[in-house]
Protein backbone atom coordinates (compact mmCIF):
# COMPACT_ATOMS: atom_id res chain seq x y z
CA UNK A 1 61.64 74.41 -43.30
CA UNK A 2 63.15 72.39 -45.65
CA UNK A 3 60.56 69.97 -48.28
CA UNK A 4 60.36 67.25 -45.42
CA UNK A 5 59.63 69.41 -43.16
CA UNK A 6 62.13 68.19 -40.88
CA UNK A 7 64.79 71.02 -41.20
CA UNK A 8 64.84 74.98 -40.45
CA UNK A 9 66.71 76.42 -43.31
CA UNK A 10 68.51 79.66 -43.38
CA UNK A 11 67.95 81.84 -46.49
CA UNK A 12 70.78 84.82 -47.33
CA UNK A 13 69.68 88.50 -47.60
CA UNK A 14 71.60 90.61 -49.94
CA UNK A 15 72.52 94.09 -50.08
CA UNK A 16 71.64 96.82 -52.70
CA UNK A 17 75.20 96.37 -53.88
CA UNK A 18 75.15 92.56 -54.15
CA UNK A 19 71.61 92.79 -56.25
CA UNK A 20 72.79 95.60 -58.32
CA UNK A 21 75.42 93.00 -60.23
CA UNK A 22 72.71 90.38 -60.27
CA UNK A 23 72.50 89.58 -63.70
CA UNK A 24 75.87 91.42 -64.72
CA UNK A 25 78.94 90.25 -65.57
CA UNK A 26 81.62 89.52 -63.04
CA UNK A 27 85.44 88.15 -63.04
CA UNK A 28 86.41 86.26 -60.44
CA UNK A 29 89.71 84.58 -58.54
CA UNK A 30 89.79 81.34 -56.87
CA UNK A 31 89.75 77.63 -57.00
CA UNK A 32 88.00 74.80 -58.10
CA UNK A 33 86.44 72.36 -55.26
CA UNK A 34 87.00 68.82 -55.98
CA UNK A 35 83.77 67.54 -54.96
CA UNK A 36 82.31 64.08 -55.08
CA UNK A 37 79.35 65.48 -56.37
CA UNK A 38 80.55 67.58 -59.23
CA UNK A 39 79.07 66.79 -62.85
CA UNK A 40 82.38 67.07 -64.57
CA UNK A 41 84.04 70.88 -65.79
CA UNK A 42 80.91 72.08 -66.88
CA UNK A 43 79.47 72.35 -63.24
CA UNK A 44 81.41 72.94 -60.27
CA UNK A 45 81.93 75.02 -56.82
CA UNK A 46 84.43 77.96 -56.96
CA UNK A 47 86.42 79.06 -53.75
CA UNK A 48 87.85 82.48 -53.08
CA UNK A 49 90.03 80.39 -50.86
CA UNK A 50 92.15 77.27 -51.63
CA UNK A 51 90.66 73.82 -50.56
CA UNK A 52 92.17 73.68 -47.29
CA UNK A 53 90.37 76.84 -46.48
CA UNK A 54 87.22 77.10 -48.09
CA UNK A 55 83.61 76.76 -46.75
CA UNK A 56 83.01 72.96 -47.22
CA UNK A 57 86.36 72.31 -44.44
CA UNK A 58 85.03 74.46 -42.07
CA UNK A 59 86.72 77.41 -42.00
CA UNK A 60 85.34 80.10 -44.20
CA UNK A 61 81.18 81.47 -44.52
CA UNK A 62 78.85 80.83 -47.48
CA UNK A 63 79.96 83.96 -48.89
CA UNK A 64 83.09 82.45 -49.90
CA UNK A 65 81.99 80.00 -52.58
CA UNK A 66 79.84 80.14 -56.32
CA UNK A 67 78.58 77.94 -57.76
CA UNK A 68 79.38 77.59 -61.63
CA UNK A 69 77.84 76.41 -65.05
CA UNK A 70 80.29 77.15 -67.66
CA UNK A 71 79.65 77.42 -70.91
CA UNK A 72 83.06 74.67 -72.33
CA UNK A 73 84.97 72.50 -70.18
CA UNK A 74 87.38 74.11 -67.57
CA UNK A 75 89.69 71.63 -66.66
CA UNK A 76 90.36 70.87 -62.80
CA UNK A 77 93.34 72.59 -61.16
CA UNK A 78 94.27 73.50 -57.82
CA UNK A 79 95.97 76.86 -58.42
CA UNK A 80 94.29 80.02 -58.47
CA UNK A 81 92.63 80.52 -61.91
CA UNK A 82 90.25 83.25 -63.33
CA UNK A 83 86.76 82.93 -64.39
CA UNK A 84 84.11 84.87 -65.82
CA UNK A 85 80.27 85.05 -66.31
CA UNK A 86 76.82 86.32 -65.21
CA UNK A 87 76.32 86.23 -61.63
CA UNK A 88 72.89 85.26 -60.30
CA UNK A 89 71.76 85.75 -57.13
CA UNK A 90 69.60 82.74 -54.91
CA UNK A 91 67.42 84.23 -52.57
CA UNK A 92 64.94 81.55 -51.91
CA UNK A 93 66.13 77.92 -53.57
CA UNK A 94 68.14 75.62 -50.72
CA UNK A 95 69.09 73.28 -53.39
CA UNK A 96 71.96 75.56 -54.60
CA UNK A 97 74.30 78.08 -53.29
CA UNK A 98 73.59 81.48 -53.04
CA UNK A 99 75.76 82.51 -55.66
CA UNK A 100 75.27 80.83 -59.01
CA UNK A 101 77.92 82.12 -61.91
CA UNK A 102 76.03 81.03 -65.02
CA UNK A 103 77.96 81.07 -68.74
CA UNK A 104 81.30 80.79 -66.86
CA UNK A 105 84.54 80.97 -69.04
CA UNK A 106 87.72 80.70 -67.79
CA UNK A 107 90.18 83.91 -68.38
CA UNK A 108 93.80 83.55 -69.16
């Protein structure tokens, strides 16, 4: 249940292969979100698909998106880009995705 106690919540299981990179560094491919909520290009949600495909449109899983706190500004684009950083797994916190790429940088 979520804190008001109104809502079941779901919470993600991982796999021995997923929790072995917790903590390591990853590169990944994708797109920046353009969400209302972002905090500017030091906090933002990362799709392995373009906009018109990712999670928040319906039409991809949870597994599809990170969410990322970089360590400089990346500025917005909506082509395919690269990024870097630790990858941290959320097991139990419904407040944030449950992939969290902390100490991003972008990779040219």
């Amino acid at each position: 249940m979520d804190k008001s106690g109104k809502y079941e919540i779901d919470f993600p299981v991982f796999g021995n292969t997923v929790k072995a990179m917790a903590n390591k560094e990853i590169v990944l491919k994708g797109y920046i979100i353009p969400l209302e909520e972002l905090q500017g290009q030091n906090y933002f949600v990362f799709s392995a698909l373009p906009y018109s495909m990712c999670f928040f449109c319906g039409n991809a899983g949870p597994e599809t998106v990170i969410e990322v706190k970089t360590k400089a500004a990346i500025p917005f684009s909506d082509k395919q880009i690269s990024i870097k950083g630790k990858l941290q797994i959320n097991e139990s916190n419904p407040d944030h995705l449950m992939y969290i790429l902390n100490e991003a940088v972008q990779v040219k």
